[in-house]
N, C-alpha and C. Protein backbone atom coordinates (compact mmCIF):
# COMPACT_ATOMS: atom_id res chain seq x y z
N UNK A 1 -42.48 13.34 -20.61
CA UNK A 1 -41.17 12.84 -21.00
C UNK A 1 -40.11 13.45 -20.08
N UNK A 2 -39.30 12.74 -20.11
CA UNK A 2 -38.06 13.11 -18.39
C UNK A 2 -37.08 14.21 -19.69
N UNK A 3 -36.68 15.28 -18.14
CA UNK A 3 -36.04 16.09 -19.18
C UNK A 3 -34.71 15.27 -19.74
N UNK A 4 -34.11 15.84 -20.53
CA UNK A 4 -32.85 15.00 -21.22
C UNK A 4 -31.71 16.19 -21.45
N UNK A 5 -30.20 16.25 -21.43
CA UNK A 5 -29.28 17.10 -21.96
C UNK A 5 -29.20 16.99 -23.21
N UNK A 6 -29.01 18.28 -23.91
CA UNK A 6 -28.44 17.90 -25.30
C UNK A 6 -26.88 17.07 -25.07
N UNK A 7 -26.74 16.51 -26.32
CA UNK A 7 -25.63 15.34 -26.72
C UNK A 7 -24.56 16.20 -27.18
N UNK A 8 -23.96 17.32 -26.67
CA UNK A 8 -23.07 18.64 -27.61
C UNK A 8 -21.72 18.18 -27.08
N UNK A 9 -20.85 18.19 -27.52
CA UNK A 9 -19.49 18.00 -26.86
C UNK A 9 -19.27 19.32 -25.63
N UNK A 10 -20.05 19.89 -25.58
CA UNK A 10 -20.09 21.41 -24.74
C UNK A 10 -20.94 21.02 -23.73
N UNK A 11 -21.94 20.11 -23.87
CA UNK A 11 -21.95 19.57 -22.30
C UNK A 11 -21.62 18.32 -21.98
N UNK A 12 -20.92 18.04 -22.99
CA UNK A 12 -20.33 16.59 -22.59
C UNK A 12 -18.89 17.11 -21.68
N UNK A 13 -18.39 18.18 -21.73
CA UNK A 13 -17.10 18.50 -21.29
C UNK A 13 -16.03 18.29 -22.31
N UNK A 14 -16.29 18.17 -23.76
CA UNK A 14 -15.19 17.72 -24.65
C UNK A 14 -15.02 19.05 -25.14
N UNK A 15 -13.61 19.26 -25.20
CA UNK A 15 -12.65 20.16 -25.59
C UNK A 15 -12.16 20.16 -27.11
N UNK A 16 -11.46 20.58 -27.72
CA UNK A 16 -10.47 20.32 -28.76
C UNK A 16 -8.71 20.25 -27.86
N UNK A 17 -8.51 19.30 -28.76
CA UNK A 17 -7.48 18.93 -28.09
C UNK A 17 -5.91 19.28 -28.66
N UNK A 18 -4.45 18.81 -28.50
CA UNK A 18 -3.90 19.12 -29.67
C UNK A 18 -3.88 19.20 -30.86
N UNK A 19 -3.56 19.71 -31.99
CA UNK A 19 -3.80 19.43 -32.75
C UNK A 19 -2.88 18.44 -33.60
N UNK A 20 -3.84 17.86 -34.41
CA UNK A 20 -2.95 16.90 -35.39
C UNK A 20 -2.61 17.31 -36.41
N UNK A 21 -1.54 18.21 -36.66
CA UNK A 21 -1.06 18.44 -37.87
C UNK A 21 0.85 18.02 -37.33
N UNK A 22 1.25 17.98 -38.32
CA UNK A 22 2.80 17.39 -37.88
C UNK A 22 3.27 18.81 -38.40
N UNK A 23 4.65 18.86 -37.12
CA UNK A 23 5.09 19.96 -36.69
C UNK A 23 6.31 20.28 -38.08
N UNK A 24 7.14 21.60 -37.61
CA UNK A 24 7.67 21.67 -38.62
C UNK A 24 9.11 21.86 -38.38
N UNK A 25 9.63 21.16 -36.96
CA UNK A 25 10.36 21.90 -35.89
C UNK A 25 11.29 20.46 -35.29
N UNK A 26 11.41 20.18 -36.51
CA UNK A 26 12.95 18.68 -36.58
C UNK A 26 12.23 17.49 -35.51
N UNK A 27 13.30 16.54 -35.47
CA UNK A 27 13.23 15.61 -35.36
C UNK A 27 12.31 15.65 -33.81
N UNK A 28 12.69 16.15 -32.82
CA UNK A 28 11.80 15.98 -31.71
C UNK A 28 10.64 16.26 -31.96
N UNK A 29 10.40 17.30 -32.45
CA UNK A 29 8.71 17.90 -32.97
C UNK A 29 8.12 16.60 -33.37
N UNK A 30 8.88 15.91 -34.51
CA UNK A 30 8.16 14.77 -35.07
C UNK A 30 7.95 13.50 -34.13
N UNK A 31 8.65 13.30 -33.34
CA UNK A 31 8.92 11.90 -32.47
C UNK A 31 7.08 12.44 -31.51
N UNK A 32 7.15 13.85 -30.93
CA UNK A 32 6.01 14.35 -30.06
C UNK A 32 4.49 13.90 -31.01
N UNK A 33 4.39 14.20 -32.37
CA UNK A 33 4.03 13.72 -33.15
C UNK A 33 3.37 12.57 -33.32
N UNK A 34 4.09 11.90 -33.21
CA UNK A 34 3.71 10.43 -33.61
C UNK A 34 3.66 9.48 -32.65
N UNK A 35 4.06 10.38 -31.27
CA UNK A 35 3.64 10.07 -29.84
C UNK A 35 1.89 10.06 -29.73
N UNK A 36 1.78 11.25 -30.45
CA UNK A 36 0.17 11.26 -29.78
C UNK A 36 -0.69 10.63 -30.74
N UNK A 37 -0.03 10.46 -32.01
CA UNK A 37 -1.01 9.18 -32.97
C UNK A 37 -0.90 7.72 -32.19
N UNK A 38 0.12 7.51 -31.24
CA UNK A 38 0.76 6.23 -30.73
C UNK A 38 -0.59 6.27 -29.41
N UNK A 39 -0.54 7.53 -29.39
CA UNK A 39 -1.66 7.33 -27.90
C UNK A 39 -3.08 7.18 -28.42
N UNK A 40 -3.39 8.19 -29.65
CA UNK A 40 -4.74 7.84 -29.94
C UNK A 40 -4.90 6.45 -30.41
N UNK A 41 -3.87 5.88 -30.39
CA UNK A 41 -4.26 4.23 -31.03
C UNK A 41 -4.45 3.04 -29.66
N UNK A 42 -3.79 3.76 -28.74
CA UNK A 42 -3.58 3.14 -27.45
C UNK A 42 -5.12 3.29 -26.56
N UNK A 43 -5.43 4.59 -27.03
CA UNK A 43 -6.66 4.82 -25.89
C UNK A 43 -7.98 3.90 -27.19
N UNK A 44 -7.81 4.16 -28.09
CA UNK A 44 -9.02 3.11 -29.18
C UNK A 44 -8.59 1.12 -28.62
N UNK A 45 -7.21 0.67 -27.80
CA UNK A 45 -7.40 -0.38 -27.75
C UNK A 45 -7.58 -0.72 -26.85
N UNK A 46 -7.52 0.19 -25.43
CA UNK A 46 -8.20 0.72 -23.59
C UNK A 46 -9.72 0.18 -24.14
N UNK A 47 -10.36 0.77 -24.74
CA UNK A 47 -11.84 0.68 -25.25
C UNK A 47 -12.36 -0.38 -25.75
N UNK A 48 -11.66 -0.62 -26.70
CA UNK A 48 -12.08 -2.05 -27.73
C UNK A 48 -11.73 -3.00 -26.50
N UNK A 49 -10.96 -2.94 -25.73
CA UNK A 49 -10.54 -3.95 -24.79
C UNK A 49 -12.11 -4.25 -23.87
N UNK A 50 -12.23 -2.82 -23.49
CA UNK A 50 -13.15 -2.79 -22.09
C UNK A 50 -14.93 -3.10 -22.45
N UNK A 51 -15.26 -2.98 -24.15
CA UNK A 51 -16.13 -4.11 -24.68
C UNK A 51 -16.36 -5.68 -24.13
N UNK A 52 -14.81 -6.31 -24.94
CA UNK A 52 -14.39 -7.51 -24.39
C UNK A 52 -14.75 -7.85 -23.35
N UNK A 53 -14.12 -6.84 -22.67
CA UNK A 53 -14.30 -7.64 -21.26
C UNK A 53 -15.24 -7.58 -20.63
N UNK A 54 -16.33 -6.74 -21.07
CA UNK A 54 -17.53 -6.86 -20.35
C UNK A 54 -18.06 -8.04 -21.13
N UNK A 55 -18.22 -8.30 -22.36
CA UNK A 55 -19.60 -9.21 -22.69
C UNK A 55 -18.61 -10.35 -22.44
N UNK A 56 -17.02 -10.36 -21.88
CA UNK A 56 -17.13 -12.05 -21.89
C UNK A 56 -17.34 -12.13 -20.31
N UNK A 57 -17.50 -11.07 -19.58
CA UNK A 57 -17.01 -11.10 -18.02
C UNK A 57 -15.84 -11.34 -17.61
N UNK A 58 -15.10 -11.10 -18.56
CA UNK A 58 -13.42 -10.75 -17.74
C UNK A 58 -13.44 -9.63 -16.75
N UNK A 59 -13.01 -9.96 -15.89
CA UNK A 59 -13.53 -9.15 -14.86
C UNK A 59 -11.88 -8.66 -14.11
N UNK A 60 -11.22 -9.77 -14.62
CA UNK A 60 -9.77 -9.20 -13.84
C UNK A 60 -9.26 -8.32 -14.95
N UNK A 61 -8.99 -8.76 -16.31
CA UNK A 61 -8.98 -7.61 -16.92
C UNK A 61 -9.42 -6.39 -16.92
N UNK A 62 -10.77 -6.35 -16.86
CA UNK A 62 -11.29 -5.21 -17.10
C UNK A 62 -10.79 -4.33 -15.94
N UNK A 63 -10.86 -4.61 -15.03
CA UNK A 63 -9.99 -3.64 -13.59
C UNK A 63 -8.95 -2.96 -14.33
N UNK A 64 -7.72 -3.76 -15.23
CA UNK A 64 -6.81 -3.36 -15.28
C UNK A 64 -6.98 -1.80 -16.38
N UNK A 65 -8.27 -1.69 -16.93
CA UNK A 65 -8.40 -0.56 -17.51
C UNK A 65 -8.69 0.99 -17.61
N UNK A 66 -8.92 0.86 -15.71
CA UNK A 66 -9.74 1.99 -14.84
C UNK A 66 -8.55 2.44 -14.24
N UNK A 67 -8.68 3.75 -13.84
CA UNK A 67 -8.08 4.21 -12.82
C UNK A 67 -9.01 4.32 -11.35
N UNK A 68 -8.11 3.96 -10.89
CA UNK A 68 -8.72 3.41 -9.07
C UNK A 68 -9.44 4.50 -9.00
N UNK A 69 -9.96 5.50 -9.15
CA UNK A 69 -11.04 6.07 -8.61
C UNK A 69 -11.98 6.90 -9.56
N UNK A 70 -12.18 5.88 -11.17
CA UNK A 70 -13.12 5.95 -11.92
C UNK A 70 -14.65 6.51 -11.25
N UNK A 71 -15.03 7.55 -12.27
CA UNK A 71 -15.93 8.12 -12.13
C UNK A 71 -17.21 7.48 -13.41
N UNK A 72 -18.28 7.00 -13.28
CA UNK A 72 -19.11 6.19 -13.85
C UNK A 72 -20.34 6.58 -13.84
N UNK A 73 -21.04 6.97 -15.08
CA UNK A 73 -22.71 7.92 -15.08
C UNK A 73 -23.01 7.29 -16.17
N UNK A 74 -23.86 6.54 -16.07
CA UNK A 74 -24.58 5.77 -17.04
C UNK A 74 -25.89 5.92 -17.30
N UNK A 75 -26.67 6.43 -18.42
CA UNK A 75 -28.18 6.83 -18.03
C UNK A 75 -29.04 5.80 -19.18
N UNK A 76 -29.79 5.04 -19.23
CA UNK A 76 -30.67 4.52 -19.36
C UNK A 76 -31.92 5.45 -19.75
N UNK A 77 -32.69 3.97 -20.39
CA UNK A 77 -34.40 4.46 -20.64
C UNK A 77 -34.53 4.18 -19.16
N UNK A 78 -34.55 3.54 -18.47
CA UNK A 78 -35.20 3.07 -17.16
C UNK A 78 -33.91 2.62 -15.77
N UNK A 79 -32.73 3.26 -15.88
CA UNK A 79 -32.11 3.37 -15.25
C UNK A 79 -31.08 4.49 -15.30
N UNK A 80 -29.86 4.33 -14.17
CA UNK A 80 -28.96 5.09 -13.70
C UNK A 80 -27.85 4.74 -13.03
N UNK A 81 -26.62 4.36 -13.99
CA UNK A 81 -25.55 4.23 -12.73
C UNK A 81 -24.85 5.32 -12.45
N UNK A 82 -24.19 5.44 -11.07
CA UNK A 82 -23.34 6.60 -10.95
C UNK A 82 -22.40 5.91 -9.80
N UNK A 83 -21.39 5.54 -10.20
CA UNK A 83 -20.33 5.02 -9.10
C UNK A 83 -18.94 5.70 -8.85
N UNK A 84 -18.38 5.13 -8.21
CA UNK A 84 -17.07 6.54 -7.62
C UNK A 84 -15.72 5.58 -7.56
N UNK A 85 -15.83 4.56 -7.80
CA UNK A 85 -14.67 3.18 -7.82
C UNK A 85 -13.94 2.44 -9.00
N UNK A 86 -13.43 1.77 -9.12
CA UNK A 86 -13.00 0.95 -10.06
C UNK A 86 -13.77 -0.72 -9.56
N UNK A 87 -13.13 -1.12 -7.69
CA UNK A 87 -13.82 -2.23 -7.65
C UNK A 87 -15.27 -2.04 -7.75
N UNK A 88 -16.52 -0.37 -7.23
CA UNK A 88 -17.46 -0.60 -7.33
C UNK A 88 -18.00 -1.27 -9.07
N UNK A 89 -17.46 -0.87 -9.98
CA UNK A 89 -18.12 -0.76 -10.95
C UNK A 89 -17.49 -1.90 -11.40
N UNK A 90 -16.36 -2.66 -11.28
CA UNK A 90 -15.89 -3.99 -11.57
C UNK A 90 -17.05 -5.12 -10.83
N UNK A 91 -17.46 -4.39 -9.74
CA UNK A 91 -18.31 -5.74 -8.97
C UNK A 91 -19.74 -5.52 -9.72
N UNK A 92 -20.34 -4.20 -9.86
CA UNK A 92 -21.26 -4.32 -10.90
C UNK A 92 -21.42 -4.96 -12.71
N UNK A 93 -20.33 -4.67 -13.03
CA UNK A 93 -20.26 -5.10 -14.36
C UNK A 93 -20.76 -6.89 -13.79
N UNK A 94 -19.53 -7.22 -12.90
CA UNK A 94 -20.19 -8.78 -12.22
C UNK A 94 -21.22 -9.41 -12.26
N UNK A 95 -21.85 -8.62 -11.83
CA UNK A 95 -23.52 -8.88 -11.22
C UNK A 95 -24.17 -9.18 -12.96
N UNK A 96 -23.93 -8.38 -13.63
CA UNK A 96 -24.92 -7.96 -14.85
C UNK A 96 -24.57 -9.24 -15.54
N UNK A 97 -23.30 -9.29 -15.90
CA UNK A 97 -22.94 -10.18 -17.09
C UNK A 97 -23.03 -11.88 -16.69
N UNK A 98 -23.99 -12.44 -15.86
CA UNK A 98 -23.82 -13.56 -15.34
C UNK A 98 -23.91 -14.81 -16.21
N UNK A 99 -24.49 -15.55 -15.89
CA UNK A 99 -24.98 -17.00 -16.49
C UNK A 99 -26.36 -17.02 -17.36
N UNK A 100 -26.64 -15.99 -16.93
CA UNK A 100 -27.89 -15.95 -17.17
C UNK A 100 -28.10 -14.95 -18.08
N UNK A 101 -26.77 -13.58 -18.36
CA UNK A 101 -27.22 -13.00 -19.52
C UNK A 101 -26.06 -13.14 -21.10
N UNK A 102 -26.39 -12.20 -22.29
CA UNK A 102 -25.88 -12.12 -23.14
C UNK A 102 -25.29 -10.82 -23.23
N UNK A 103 -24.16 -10.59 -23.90
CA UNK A 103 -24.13 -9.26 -23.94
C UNK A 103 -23.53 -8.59 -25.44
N UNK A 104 -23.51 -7.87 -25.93
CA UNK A 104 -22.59 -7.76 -27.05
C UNK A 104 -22.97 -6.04 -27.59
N UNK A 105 -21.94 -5.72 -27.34
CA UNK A 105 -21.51 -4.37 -27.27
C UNK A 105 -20.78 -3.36 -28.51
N UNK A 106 -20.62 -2.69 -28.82
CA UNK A 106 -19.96 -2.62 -30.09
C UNK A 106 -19.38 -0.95 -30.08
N UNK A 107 -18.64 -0.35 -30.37
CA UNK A 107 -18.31 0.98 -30.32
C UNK A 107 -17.12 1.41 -31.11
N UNK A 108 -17.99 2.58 -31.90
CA UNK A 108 -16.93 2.68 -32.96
C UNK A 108 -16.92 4.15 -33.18
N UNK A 109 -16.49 4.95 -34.62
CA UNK A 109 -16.42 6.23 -34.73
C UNK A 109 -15.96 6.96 -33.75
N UNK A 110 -14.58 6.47 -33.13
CA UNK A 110 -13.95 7.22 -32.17
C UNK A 110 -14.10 8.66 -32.32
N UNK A 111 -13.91 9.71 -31.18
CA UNK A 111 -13.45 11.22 -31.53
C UNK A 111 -12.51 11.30 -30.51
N UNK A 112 -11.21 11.21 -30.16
CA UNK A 112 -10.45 11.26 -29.38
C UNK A 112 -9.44 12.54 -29.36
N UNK A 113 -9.49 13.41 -28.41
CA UNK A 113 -8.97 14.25 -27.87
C UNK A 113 -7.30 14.20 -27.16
N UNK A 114 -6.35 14.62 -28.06
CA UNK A 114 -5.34 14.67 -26.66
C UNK A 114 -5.18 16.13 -26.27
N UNK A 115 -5.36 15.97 -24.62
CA UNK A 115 -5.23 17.28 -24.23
C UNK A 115 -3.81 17.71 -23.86
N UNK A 116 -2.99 16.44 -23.09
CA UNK A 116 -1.69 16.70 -23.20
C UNK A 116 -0.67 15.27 -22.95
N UNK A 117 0.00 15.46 -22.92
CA UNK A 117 0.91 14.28 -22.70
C UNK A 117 0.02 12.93 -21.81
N UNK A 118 -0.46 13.57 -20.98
CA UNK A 118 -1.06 12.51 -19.84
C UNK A 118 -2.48 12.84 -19.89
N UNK A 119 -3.18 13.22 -20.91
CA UNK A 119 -4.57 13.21 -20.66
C UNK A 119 -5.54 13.50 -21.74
N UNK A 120 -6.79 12.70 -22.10
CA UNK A 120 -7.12 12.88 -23.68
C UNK A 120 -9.00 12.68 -22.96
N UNK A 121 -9.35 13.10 -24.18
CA UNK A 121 -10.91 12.82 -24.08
C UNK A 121 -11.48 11.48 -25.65
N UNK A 122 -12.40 11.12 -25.28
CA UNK A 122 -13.15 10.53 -26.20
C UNK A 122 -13.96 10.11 -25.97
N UNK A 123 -14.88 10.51 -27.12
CA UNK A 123 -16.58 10.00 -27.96
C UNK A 123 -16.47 8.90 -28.77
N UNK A 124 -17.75 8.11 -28.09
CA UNK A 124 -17.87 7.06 -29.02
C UNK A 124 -19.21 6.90 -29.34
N UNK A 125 -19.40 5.75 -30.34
CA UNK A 125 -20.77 5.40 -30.67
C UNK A 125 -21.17 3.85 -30.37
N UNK A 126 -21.85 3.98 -29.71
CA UNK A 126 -22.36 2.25 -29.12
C UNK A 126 -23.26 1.65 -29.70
N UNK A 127 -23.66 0.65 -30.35
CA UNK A 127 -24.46 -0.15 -30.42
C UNK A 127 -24.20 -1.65 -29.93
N UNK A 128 -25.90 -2.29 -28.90
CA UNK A 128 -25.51 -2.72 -28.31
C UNK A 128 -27.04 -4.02 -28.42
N UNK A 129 -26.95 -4.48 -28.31
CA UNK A 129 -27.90 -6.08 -27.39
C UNK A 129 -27.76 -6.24 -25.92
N UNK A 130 -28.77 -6.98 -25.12
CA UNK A 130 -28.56 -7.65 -23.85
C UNK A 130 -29.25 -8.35 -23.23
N UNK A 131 -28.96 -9.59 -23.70
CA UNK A 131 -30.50 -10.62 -23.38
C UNK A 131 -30.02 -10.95 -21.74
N UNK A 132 -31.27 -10.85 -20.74
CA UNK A 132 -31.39 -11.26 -19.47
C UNK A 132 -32.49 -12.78 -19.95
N UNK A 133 -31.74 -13.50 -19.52
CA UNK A 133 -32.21 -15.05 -19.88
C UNK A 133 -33.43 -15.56 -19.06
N UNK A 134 -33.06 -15.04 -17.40
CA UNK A 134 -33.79 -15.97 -16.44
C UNK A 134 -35.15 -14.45 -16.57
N UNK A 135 -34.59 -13.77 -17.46
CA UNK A 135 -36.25 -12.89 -17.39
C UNK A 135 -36.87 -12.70 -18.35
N UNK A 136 -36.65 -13.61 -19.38
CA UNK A 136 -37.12 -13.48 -21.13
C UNK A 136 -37.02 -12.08 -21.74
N UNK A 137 -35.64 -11.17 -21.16
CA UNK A 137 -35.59 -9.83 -21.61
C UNK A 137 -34.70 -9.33 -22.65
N UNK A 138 -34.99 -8.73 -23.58
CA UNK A 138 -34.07 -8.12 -24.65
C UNK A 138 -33.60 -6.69 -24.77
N UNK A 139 -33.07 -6.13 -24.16
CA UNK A 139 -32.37 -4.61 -24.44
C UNK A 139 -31.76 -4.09 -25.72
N UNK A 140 -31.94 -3.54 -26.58
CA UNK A 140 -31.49 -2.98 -27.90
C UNK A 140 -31.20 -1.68 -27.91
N UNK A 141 -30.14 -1.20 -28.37
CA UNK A 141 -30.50 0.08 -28.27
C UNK A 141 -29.02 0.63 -29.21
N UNK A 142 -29.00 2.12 -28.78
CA UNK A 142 -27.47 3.14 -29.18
C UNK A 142 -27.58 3.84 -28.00
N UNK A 143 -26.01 4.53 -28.06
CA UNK A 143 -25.69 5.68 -26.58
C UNK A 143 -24.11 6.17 -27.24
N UNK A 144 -24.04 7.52 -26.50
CA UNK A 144 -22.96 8.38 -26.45
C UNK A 144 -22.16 7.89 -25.64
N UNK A 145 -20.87 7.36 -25.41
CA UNK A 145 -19.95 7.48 -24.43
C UNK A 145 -19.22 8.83 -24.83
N UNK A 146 -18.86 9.33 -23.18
CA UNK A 146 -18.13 10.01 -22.86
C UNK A 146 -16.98 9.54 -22.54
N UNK A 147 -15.70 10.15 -22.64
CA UNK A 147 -14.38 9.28 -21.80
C UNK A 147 -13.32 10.12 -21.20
N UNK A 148 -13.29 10.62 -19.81
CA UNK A 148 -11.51 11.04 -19.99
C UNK A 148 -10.90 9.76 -19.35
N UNK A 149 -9.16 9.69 -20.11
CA UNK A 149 -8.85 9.43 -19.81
C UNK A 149 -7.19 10.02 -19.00
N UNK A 150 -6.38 8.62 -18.78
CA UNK A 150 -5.26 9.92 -17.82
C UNK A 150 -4.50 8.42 -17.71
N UNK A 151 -2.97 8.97 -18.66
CA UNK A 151 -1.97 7.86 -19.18
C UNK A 151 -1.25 8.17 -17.48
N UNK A 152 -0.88 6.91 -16.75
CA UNK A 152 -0.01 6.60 -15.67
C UNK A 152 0.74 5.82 -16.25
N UNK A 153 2.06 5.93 -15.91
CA UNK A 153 3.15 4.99 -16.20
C UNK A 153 3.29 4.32 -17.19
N UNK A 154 3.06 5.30 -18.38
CA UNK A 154 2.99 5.12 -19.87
C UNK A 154 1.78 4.44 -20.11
N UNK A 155 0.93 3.85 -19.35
CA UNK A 155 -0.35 3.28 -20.06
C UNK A 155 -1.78 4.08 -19.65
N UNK A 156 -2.51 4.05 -21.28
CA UNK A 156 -3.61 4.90 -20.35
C UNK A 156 -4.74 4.32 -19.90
N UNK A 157 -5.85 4.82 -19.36
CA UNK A 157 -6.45 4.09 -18.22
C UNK A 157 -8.02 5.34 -18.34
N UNK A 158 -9.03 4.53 -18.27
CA UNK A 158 -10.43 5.05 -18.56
C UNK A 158 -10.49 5.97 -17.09
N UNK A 159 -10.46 7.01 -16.87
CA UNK A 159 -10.76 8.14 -15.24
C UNK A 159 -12.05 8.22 -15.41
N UNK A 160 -12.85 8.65 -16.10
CA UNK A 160 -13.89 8.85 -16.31
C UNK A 160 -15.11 8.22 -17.35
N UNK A 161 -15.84 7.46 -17.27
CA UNK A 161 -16.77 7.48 -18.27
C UNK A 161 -18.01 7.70 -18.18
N UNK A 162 -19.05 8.34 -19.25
CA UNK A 162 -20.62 8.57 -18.99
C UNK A 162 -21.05 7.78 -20.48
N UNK A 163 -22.48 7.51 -20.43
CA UNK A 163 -22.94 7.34 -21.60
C UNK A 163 -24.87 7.60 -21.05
N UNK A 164 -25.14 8.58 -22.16
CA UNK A 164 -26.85 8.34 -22.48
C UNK A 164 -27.09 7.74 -23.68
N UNK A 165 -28.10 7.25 -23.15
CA UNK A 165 -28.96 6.19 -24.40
C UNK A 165 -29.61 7.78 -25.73
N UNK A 166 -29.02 6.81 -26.88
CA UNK A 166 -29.58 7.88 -28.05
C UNK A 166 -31.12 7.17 -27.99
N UNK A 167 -30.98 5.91 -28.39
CA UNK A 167 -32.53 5.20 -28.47
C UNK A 167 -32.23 3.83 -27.50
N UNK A 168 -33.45 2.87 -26.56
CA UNK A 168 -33.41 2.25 -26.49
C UNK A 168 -34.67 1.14 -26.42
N UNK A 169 -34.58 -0.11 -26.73
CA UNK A 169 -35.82 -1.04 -26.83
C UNK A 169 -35.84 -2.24 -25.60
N UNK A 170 -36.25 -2.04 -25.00
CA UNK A 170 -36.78 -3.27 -24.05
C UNK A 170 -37.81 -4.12 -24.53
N UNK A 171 -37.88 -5.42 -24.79
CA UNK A 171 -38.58 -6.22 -25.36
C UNK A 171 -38.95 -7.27 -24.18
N UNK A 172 -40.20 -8.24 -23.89
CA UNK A 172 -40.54 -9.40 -23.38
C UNK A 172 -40.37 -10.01 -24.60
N UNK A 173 -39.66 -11.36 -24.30
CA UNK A 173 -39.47 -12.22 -25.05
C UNK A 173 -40.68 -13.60 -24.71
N UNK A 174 -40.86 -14.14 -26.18
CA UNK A 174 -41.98 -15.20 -25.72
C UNK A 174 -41.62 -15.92 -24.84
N UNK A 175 -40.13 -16.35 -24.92
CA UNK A 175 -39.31 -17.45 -24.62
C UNK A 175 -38.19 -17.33 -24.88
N UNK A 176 -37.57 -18.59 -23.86
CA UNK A 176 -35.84 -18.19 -24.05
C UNK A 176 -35.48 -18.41 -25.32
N UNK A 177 -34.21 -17.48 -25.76
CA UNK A 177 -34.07 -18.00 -27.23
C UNK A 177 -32.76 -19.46 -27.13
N UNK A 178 -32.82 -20.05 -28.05
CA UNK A 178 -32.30 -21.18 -28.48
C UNK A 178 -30.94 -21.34 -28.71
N UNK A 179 -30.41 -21.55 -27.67
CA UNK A 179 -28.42 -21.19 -28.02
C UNK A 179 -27.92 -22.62 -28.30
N UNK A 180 -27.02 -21.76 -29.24
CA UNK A 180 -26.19 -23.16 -29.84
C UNK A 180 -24.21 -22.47 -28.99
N UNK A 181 -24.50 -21.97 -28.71
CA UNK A 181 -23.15 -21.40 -28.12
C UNK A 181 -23.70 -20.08 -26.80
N UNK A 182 -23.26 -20.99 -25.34
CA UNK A 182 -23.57 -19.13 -24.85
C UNK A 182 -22.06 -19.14 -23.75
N UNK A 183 -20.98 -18.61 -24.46
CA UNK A 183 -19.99 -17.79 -23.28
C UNK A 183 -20.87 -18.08 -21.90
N UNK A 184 -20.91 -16.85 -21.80
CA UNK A 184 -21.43 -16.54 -19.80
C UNK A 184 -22.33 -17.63 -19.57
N UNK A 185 -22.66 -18.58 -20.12
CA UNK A 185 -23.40 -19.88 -19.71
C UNK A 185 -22.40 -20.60 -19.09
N UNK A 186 -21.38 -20.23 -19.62
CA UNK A 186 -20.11 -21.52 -18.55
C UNK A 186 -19.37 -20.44 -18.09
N UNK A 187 -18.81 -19.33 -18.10
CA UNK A 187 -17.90 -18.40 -17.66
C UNK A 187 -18.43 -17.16 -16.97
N UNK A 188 -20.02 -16.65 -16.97
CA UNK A 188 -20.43 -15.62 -16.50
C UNK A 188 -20.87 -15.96 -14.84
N UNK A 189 -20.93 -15.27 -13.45
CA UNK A 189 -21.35 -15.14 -12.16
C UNK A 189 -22.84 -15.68 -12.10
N UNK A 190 -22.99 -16.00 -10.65
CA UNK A 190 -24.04 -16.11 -10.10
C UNK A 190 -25.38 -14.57 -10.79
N UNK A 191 -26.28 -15.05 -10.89
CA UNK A 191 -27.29 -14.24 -11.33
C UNK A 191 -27.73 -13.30 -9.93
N UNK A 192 -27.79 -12.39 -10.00
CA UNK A 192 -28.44 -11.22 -8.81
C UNK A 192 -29.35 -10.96 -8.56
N UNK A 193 -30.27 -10.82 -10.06
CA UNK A 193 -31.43 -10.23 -10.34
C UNK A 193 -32.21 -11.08 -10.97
């Protein structure tokens, strides 16, 4: 069995962050306050967004959620990404989500960190599907995301993300399954693979 890291926020690099208790120190204290509940709600809709946009292949969106020189470690039962870009990993998401596959993603039980005005961490929990069509393949599984992120010009923006697989299932399928609706059948890229 391949070695594996433990899943600890201590080697994930997650910190504790400010804390959330409301201050006691007048009106600015409070406005700082309810700044960083304003951000933890901002960086949960960076995320919920960057779902979206992968399983529909929005692809110009999804750019808009990275910072230009996103850092990307993705570990798999049987793979590995590690990219250093925003367009690299925008042109990969490309490739994956084509005509030919399904995708549907899901992530919830935020743990979001603000470390300071311009910079927060967060854990998530994934559950996920990914049918590859032209290869009768089914992917199932869960994974940890990792996240920093880093607010520019009031909006914040994914700098970093990792995720390992908690469990995952690769299946041969008998056959293609039977769509009565498939998105990326009319809106997803040329197939790669």
């Amino acid at each position: 069995m391949t070695e594996r890291q433990k899943l600890t926020k201590e080697n994930m690099g997650i910190t504790d962050g400010l804390a959330l208790q409301a201050s006691d120190g007048g009106i600015e204290e409070l406005r700082k306050d309810i700044q960083r509940l304003m951000d933890i709600e901002a960086i949960k809709q960076v995320k919920h967004a960057y779902f979206r946009c992968i399983d529909t292949a929005n692809l110009t969106e999804l750019g808009t959620l990275f910072h230009e020189e996103v850092k990307v470690r993705f570990k798999g039962g049987g793979y590995e990404w590690n990219l250093d870009s925003k367009q690299e990993y925008v042109d990969n998401i490309g490739m994956a989500f084509s005509r030919e596959a399904i995708g549907q993603h899901n992530a919830h039980h935020p743990e979001i960190q603000i470390l300071s005005d311009t910079e927060a961490t967060g854990l998530w929990y994934l559950a996920d599907n990914m049918w590859l069509l032209n290869h009768n393949a089914l992917t199932t599984g869960t994974a940890l995301y990792w996240d920093r992120y880093e607010k520019i010009d009031g909006k914040w923006l994914i700098k970093e993300t990792s995720y390992e697989r908690i469990y995952e299932i690769n299946q041969t399928l008998q056959e293609k399954p039977k769509l009565n609706s498939h998105y990326l059948g009319v809106h997803g890229g040329e197939p790669q693979f």
